[in-house]
Protein backbone atom coordinates (compact mmCIF):
# COMPACT_ATOMS: atom_id res chain seq x y z
CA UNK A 1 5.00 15.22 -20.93
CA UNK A 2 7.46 15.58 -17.83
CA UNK A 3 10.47 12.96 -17.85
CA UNK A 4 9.99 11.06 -15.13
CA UNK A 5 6.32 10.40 -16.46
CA UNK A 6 8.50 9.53 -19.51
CA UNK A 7 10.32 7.18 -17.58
CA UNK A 8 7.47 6.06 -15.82
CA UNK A 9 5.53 4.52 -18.73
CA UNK A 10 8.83 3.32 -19.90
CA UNK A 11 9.30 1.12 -16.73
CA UNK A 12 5.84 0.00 -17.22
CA UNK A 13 6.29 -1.28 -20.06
CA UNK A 14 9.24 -2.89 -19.41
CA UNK A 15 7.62 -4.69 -16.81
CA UNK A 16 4.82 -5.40 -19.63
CA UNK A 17 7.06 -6.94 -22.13
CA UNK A 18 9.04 -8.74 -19.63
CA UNK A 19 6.89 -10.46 -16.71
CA UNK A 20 9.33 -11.00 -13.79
CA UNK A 21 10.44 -14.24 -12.84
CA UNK A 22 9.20 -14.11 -9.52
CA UNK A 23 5.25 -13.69 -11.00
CA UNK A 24 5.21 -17.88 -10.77
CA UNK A 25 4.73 -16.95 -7.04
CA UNK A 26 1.69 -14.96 -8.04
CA UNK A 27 -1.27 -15.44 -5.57
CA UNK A 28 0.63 -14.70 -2.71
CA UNK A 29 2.06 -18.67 -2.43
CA UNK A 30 1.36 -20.66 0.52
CA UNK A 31 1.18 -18.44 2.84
CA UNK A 32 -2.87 -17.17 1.03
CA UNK A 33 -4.17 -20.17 2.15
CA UNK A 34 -3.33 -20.40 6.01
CA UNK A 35 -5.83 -18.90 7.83
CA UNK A 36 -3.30 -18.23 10.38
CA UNK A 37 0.13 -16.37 10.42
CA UNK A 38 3.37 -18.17 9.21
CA UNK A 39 7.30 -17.02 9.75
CA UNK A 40 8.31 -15.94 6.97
CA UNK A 41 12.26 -15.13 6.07
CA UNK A 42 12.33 -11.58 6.81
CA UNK A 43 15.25 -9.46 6.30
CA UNK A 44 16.78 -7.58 8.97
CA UNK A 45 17.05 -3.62 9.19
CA UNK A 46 20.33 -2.04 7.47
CA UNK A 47 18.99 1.60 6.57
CA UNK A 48 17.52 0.71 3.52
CA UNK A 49 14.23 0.83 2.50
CA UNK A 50 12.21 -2.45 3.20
CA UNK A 51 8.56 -3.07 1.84
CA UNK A 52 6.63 -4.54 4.65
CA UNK A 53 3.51 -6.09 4.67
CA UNK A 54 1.17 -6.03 7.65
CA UNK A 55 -0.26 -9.95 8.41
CA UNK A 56 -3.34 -10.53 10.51
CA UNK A 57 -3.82 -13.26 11.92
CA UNK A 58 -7.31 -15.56 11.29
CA UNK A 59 -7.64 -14.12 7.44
CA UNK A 60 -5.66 -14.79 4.31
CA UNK A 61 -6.30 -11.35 2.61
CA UNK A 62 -3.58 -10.04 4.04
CA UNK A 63 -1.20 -11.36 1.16
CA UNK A 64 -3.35 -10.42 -1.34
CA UNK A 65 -1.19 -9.36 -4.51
CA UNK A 66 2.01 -11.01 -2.44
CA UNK A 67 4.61 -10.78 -2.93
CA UNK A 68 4.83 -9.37 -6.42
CA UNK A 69 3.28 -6.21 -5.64
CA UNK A 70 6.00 -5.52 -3.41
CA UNK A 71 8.38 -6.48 -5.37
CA UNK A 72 7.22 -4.27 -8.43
CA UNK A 73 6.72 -1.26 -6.65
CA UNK A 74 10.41 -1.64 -5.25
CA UNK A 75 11.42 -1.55 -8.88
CA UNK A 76 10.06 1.01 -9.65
CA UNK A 77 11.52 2.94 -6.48
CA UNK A 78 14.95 2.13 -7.47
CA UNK A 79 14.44 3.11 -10.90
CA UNK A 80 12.17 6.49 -10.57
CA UNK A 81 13.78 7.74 -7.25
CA UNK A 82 16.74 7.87 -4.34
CA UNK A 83 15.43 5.85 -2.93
CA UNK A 84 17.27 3.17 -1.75
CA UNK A 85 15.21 0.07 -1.70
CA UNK A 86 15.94 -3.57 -0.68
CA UNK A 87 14.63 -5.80 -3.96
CA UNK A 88 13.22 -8.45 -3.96
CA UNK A 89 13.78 -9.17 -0.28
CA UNK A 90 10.07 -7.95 1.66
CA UNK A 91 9.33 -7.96 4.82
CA UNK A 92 5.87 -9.82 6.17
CA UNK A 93 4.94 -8.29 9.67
CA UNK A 94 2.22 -8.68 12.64
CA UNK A 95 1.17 -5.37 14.45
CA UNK A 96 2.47 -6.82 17.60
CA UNK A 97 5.59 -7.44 16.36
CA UNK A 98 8.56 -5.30 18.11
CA UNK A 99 10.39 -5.66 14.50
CA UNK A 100 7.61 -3.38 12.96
CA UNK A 101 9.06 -0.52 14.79
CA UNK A 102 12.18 -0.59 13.19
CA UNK A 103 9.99 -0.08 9.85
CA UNK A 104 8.90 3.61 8.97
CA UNK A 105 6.19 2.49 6.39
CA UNK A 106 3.61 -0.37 6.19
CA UNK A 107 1.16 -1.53 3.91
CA UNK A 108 -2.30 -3.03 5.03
CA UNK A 109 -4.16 -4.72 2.16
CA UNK A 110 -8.04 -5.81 2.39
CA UNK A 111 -9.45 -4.36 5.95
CA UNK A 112 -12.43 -5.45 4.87
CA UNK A 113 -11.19 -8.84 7.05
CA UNK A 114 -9.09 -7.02 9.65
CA UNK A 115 -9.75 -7.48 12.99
CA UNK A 116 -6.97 -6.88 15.07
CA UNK A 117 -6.64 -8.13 18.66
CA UNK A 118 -5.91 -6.06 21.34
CA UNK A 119 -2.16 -6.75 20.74
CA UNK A 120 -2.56 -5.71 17.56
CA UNK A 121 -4.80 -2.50 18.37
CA UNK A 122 -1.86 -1.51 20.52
CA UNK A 123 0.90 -2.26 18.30
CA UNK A 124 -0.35 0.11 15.44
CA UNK A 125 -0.86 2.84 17.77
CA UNK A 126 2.26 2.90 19.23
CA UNK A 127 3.63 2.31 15.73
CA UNK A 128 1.46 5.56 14.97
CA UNK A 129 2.37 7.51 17.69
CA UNK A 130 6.20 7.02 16.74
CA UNK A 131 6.19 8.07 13.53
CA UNK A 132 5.03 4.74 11.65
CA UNK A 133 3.20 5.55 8.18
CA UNK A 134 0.10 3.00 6.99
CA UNK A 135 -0.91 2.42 3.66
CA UNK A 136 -4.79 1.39 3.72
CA UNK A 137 -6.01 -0.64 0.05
CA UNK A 138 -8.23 -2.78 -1.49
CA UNK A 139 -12.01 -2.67 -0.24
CA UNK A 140 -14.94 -0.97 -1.78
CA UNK A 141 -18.17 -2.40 0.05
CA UNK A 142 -19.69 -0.86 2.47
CA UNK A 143 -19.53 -3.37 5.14
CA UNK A 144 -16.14 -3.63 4.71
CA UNK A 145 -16.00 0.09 5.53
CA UNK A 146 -18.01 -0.46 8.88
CA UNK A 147 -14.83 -3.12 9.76
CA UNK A 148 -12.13 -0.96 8.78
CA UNK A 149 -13.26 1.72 10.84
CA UNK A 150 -14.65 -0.09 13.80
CA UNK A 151 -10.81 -1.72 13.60
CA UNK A 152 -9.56 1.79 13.03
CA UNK A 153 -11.31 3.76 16.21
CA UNK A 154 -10.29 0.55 18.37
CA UNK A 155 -6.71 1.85 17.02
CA UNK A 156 -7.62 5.00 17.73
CA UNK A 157 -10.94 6.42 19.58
CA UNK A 158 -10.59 9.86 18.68
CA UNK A 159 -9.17 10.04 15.26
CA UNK A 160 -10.75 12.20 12.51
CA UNK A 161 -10.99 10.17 8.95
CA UNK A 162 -10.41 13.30 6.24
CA UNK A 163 -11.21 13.34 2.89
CA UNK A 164 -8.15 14.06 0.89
CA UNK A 165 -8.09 15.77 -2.21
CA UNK A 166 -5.23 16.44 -5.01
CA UNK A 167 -3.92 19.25 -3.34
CA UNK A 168 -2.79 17.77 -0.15
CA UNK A 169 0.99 17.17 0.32
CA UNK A 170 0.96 13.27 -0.44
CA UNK A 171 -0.29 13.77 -3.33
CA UNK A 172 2.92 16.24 -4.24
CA UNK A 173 5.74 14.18 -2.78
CA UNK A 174 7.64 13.08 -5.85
CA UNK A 175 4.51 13.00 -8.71
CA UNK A 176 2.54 15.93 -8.90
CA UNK A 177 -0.53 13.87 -9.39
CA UNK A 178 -3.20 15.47 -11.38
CA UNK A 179 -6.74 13.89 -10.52
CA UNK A 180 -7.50 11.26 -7.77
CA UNK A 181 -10.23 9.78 -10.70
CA UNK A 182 -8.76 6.47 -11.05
CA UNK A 183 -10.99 3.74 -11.48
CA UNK A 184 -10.94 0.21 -9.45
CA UNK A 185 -9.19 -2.32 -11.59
CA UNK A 186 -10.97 -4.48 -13.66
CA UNK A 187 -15.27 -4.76 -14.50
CA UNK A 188 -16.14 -2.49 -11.33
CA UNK A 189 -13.79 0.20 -12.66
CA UNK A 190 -14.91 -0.01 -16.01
CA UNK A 191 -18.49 0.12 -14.67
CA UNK A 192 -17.98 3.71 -13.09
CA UNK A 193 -16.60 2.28 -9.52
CA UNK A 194 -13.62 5.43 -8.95
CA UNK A 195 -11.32 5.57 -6.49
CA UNK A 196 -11.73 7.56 -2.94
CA UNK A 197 -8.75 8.87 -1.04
CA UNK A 198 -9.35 9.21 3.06
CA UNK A 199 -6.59 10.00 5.28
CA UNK A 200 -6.12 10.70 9.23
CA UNK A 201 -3.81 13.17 10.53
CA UNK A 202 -1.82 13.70 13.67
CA UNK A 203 -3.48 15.19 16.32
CA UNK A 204 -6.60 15.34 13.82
CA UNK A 205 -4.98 18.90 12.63
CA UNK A 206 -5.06 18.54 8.83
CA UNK A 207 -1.83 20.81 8.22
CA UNK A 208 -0.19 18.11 10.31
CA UNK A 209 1.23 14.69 9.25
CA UNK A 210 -0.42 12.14 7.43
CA UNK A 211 -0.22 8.92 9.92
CA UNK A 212 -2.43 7.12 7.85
CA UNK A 213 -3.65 7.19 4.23
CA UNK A 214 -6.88 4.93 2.98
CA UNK A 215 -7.20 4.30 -0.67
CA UNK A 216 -11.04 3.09 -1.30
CA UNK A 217 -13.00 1.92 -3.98
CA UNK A 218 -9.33 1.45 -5.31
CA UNK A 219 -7.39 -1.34 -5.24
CA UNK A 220 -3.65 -0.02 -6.14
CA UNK A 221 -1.80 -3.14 -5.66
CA UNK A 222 -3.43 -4.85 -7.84
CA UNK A 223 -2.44 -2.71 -10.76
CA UNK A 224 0.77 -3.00 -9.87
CA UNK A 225 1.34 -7.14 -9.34
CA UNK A 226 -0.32 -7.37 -12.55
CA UNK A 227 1.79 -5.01 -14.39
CA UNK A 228 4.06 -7.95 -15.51
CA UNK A 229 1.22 -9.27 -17.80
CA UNK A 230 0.88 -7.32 -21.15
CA UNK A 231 -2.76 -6.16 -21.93
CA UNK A 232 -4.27 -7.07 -18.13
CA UNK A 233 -5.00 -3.82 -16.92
CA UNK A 234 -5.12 -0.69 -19.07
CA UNK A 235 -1.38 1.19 -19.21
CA UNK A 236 -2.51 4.54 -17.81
CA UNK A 237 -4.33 3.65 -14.28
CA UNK A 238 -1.34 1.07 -14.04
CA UNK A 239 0.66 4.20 -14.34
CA UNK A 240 -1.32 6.09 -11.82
CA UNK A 241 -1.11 3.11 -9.51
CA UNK A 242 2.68 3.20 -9.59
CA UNK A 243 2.70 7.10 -8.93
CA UNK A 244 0.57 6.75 -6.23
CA UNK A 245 2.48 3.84 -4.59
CA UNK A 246 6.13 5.73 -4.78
CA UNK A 247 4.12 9.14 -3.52
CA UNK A 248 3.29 7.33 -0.64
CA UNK A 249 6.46 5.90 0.10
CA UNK A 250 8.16 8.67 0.01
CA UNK A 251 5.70 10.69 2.11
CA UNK A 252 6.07 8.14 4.72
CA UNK A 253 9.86 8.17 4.67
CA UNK A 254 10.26 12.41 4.47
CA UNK A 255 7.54 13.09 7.18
């Protein structure tokens, strides 16, 4: 076993035997139930690495797993890598926001119930365009496919979604991960429901940067806000959930 798998299932359960104080925010606080957007106390930009969450407006999925997810994960970064990571200060974030742009990675949680405006549309591509990395998670249906991607090509028209598999760069950035099998948390996972891995490159050339990476039929933020409670979710996709969260962060701040 390498060491920083070691270390990884170490943290873990860490995080298992002692729940974080900030879990009595679990469910993503008030800010679930507004259907609209809210300010929120961001934190401004000092080179570090800030977690930000992308908020749509109309929908309360957005803070799924909020803010403990974030707040894990960011744990885990300043743990596991170099990274040096703001904790537990996160950042929540429209599309259309000018701050986003200060931002090189964002996470997007249940597109099943995105449907950006045309602010918004323009806001991630120029976000995109600049650099800007998006982290796509938590749907499985296929309706809420047909709105992720009808939200995506408004984004943009001409973009190829790949397939990824465990060989592609992302996938290599700090883990080496081994298989992408890692099942959906909870009674859909344990009923056969594995994760899929979809990603869309610059320029659609596949030996060119990732811009956008799409976890479905996976859910990885779950595993990780529920880390904090012993016995919830199985140790080893937890695991996987974490390696795949600091890959991805990592890819997003090196490319």
């Amino acid at each position: 076993m390498s060491r920083s798998r070691t270390i990884l299932i170490g943290i873990v359960a860490l995080l298992m035997a002692v729940p974080l104080a900030l879990a009595a925010q679990r469910g993503g606080g008030l800010g679930r139930w507004l259907g609209g957007v809210r300010s929120y106390d961001n934190v401004r930009y000092d080179g570090r690495y800030t977690f930000v969450r992308i908020a749509y407006r109309g929908y309360s999925r957005w803070s799924a797993d909020w803010p403990v997810m974030e707040q894990n994960l960011t744990t885990m970064l300043k743990e596991l890598t170099a990274v040096r990571a703001r904790n537990p200060e996160t950042n929540v974030l429209t599309l259309d926001d000018p701050e986003l742009m200060k931002f090189p990675v964002a996470y997007l949680t249940e597109p099943g119930s995105w449907y950006p405006n045309n602010a918004e549309v323009l806001g991630l591509r120029d976000y995109l365009a600049k650099g800007g990395f998006l982290i796509v998670d938590d749907f499985h249906y296929a309706n809420e496919w047909r709105v992720f991607e009808d939200a995506m090509m408004r984004v943009l028209p001409d973009a190829q979604i790949d397939t990824l598999d465990v060989s592609h760069p992302i996938f290599n950035s700090f883990f080496t991960i081994q298989s992408l099998k890692v099942p959906y948390p909870g009674q859909l996972g344990e009923m056969g429901l594995m994760g899929e891995f979809y990603g869309i490159h610059e320029d659609n050339d596949p030996g060119d940067r990732l811009m956008v990476v799409i976890n479905y039929n996976m859910d990885i933020g779950d595993y990780m806000e529920w880390s904090g409670e012993k016995g919830f979710y199985p140790q080893t996709p937890t695991n996987e959930a974490y390696k795949f969260g600091i890959n991805y962060v990592v890819y997003g701040l090196t490319h």
